[in-house]
N, C-alpha and C. Protein backbone atom coordinates (compact mmCIF):
# COMPACT_ATOMS: atom_id res chain seq x y z
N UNK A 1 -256.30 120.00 198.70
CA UNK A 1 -257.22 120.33 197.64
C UNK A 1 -258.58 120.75 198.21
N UNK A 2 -259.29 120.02 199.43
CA UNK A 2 -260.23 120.38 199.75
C UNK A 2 -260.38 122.05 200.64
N UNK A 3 -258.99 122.03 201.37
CA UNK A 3 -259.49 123.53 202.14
C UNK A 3 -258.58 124.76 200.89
N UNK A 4 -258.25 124.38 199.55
CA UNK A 4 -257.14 125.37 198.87
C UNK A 4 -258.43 125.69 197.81
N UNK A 5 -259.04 124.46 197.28
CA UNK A 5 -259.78 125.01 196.18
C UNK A 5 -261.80 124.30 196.69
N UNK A 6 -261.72 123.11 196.94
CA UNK A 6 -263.33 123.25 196.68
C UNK A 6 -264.25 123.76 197.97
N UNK A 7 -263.94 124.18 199.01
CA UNK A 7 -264.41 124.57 199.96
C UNK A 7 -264.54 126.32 199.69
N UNK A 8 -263.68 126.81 198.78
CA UNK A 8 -263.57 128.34 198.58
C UNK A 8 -264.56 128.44 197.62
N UNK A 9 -264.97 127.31 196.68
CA UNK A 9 -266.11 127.25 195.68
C UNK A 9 -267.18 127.31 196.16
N UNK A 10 -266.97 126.16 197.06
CA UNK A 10 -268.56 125.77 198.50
C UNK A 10 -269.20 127.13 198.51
N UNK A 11 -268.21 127.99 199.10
CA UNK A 11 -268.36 129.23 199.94
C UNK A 11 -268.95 130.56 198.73
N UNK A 12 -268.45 130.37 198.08
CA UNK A 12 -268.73 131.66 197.10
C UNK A 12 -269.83 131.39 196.25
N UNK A 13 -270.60 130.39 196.25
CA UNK A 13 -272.02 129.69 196.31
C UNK A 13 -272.92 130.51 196.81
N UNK A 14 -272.59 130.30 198.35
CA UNK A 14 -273.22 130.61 199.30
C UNK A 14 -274.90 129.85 199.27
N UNK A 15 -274.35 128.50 199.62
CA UNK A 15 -275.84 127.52 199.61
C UNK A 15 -276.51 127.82 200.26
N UNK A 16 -277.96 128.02 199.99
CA UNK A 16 -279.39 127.82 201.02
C UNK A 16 -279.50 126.36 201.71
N UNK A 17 -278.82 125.22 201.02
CA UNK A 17 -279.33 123.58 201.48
C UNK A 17 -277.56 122.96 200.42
N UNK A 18 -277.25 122.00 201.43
CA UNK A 18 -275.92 121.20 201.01
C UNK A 18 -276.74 119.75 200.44
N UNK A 19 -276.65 119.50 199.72
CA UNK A 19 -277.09 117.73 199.30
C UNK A 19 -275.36 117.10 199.05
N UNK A 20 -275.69 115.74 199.95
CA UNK A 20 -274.37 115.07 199.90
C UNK A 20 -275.12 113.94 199.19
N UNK A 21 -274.55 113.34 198.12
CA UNK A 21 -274.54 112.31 197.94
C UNK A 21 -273.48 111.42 198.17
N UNK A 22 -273.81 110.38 199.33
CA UNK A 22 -273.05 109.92 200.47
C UNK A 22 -272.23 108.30 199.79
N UNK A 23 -271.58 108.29 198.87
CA UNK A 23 -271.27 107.23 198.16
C UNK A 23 -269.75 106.76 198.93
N UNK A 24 -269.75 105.62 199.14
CA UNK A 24 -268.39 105.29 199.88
C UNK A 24 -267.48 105.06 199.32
N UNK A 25 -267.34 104.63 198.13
CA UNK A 25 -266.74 104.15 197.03
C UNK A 25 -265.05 104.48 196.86
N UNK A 26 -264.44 105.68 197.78
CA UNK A 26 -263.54 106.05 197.77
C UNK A 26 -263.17 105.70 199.26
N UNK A 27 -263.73 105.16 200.56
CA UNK A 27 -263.26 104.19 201.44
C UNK A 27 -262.38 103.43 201.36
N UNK A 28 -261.36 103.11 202.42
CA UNK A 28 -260.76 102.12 202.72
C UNK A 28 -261.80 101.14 203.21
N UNK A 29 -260.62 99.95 202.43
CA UNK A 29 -261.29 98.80 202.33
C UNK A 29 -262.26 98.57 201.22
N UNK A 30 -262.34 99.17 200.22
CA UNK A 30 -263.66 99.24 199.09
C UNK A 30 -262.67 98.45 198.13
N UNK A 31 -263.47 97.89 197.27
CA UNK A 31 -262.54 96.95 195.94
C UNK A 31 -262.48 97.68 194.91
N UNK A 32 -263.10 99.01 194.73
CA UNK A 32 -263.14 99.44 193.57
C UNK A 32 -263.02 100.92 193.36
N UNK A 33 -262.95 101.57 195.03
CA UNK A 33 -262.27 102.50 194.73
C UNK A 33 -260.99 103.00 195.01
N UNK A 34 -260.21 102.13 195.78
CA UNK A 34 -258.57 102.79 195.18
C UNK A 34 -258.25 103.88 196.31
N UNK A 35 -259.25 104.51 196.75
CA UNK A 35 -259.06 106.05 197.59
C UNK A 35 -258.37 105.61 199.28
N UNK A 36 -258.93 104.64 199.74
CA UNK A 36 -258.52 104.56 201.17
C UNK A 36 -259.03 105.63 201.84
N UNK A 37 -259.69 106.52 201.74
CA UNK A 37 -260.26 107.58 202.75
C UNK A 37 -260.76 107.14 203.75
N UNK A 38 -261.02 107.21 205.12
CA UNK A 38 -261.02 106.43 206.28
C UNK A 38 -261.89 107.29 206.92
N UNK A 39 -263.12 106.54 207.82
CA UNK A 39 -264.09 107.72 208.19
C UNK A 39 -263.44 108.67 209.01
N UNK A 40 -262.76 108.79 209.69
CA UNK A 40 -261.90 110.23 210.44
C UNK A 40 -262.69 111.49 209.03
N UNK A 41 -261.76 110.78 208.06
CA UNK A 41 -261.59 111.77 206.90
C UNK A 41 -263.54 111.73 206.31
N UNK A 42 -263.94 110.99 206.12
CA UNK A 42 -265.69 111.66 206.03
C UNK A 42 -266.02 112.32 206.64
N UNK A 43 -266.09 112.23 208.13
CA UNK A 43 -266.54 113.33 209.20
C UNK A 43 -266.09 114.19 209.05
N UNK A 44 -264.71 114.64 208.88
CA UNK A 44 -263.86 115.73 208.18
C UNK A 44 -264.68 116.90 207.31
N UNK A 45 -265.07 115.73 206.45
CA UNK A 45 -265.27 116.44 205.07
C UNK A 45 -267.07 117.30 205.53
N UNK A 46 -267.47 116.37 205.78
CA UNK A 46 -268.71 116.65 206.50
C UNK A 46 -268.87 117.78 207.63
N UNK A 47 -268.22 117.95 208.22
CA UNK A 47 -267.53 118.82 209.80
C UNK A 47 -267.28 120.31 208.58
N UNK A 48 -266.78 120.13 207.62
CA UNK A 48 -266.49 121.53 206.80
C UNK A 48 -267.61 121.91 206.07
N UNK A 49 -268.22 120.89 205.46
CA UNK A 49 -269.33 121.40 204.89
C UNK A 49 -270.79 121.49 205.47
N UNK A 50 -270.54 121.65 207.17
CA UNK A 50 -271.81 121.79 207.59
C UNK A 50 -271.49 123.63 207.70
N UNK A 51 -270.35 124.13 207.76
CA UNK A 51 -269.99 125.70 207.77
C UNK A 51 -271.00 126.06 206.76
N UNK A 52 -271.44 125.44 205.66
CA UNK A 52 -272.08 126.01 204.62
C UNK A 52 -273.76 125.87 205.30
N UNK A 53 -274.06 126.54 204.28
CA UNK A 53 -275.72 126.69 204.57
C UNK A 53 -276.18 126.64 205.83
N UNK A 54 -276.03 127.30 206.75
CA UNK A 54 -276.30 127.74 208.18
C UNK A 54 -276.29 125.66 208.78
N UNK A 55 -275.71 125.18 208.34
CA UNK A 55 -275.60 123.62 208.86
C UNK A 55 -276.54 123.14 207.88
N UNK A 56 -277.40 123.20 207.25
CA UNK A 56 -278.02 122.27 206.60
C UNK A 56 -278.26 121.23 205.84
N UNK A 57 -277.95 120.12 205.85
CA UNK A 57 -277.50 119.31 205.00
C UNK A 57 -278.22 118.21 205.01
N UNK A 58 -278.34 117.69 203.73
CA UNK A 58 -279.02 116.81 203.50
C UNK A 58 -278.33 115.15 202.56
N UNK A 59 -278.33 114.34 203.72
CA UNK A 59 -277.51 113.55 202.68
C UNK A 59 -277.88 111.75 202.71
N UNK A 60 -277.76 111.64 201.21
CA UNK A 60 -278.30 110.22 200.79
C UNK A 60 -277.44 109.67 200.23
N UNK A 61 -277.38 108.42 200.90
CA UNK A 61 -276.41 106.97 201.13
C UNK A 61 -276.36 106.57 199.21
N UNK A 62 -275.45 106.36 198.80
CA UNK A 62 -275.68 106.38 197.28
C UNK A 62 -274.64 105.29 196.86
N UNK A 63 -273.72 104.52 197.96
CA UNK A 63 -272.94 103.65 196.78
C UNK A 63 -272.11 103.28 197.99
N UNK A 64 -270.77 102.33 197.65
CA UNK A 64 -269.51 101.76 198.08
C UNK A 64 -269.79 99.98 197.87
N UNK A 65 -269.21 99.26 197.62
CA UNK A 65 -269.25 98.37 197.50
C UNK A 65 -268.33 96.91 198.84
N UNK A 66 -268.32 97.63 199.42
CA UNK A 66 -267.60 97.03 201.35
C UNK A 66 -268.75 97.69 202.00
N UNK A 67 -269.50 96.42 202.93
CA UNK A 67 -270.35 96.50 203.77
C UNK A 67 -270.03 97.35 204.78
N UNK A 68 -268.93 96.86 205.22
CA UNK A 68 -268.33 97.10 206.48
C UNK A 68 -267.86 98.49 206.44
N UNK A 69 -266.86 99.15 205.22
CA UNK A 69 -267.02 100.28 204.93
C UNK A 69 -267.78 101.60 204.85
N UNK A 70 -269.19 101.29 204.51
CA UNK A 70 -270.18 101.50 204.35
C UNK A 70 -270.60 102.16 205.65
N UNK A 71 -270.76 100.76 206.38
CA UNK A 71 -271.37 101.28 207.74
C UNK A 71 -270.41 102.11 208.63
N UNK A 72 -269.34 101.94 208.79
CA UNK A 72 -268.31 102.60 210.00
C UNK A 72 -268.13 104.07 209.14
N UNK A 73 -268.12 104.43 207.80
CA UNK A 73 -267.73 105.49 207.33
C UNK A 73 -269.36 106.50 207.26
N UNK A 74 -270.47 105.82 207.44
CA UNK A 74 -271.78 105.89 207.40
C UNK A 74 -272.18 106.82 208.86
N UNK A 75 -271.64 105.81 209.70
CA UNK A 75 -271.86 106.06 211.07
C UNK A 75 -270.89 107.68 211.71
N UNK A 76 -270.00 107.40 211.17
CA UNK A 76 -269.17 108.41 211.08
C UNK A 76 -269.55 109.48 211.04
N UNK A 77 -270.01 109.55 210.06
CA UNK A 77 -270.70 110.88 209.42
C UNK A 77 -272.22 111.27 210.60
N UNK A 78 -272.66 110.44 210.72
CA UNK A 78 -274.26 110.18 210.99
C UNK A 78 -273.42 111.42 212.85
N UNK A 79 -272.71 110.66 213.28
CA UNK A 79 -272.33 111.04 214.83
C UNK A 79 -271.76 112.58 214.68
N UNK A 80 -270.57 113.01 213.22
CA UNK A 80 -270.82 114.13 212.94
C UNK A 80 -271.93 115.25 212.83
N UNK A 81 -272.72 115.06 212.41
CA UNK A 81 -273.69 115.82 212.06
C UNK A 81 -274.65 115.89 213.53
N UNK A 82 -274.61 114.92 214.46
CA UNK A 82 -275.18 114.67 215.80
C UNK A 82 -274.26 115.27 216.91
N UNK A 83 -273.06 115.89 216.08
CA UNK A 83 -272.14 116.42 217.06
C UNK A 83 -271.74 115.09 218.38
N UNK A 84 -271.51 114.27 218.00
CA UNK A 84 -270.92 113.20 218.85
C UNK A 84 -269.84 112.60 218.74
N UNK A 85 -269.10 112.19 219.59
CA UNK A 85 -267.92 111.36 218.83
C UNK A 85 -267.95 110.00 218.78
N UNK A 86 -266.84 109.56 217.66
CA UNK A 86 -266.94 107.75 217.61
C UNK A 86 -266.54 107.36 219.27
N UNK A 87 -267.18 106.37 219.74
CA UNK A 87 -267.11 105.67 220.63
C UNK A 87 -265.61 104.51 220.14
N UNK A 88 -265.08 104.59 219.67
CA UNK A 88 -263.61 103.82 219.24
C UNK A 88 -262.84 104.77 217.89
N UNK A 89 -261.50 104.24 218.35
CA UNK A 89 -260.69 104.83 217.47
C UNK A 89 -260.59 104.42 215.70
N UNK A 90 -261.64 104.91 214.68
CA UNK A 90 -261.93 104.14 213.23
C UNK A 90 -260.42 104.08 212.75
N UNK A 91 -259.54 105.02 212.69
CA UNK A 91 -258.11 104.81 212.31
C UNK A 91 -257.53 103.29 212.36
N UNK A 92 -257.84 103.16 213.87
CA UNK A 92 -257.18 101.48 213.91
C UNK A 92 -258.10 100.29 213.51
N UNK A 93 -259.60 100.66 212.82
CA UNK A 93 -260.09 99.04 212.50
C UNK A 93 -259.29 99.00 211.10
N UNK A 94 -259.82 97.66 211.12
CA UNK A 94 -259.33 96.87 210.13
C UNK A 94 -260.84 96.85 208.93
N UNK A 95 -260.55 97.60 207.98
CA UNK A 95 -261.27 97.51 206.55
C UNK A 95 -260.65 96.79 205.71
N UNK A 96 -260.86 95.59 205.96
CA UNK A 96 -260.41 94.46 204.51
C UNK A 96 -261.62 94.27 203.46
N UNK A 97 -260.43 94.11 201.94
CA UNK A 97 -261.38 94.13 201.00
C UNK A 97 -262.21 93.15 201.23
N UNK A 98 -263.65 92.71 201.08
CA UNK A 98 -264.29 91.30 201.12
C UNK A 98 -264.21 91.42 199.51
């Protein structure tokens, strides 16, 4: 869904500035959202939408309810955009609901 339909939307935009509102809520390990998306898959999402707006992006931390979530899917992103990689493999931690 993301590279068939909303990335072709992204694009035919053609943004001056990306605003992410950076909500975790669809994380593994979250109690309330159900999604399991795992930071691999944020950086992902992030890694595609820096193609837009000559890289520009601007993005504010807005929600998830797992600390721990939060931060590793947070960080994720943060090392994306720094062009770095995770220093451990996020696939294999363990995100339990608290």
């Amino acid at each position: 869904m993301l590279e068939r339909i909303l990335f072709p939307i992204c694009q035919s935009f053609n943004p001056d500035l990306v605003l992410v509102s950076a909500g975790f809520d669809s994380a593994r390990g979250d109690p309330l959202g159900g999604m399991s998306v795992d930071p691999e898959g944020y950086a992902y999402i992030l890694s595609r939408l820096r193609t837009l707006a000559k890289g520009r992006i601007l993005i504010a931390l807005e929600g998830g309810y797992n600390l721990n979530s939060i931060s590793i899917s947070a960080e994720a992103c943060i090392r994306q955009l720094l062009h770095e990689q995770l220093p451990y493999n996020v696939s294999r931690l363990k995100l339990s609901i608290h």
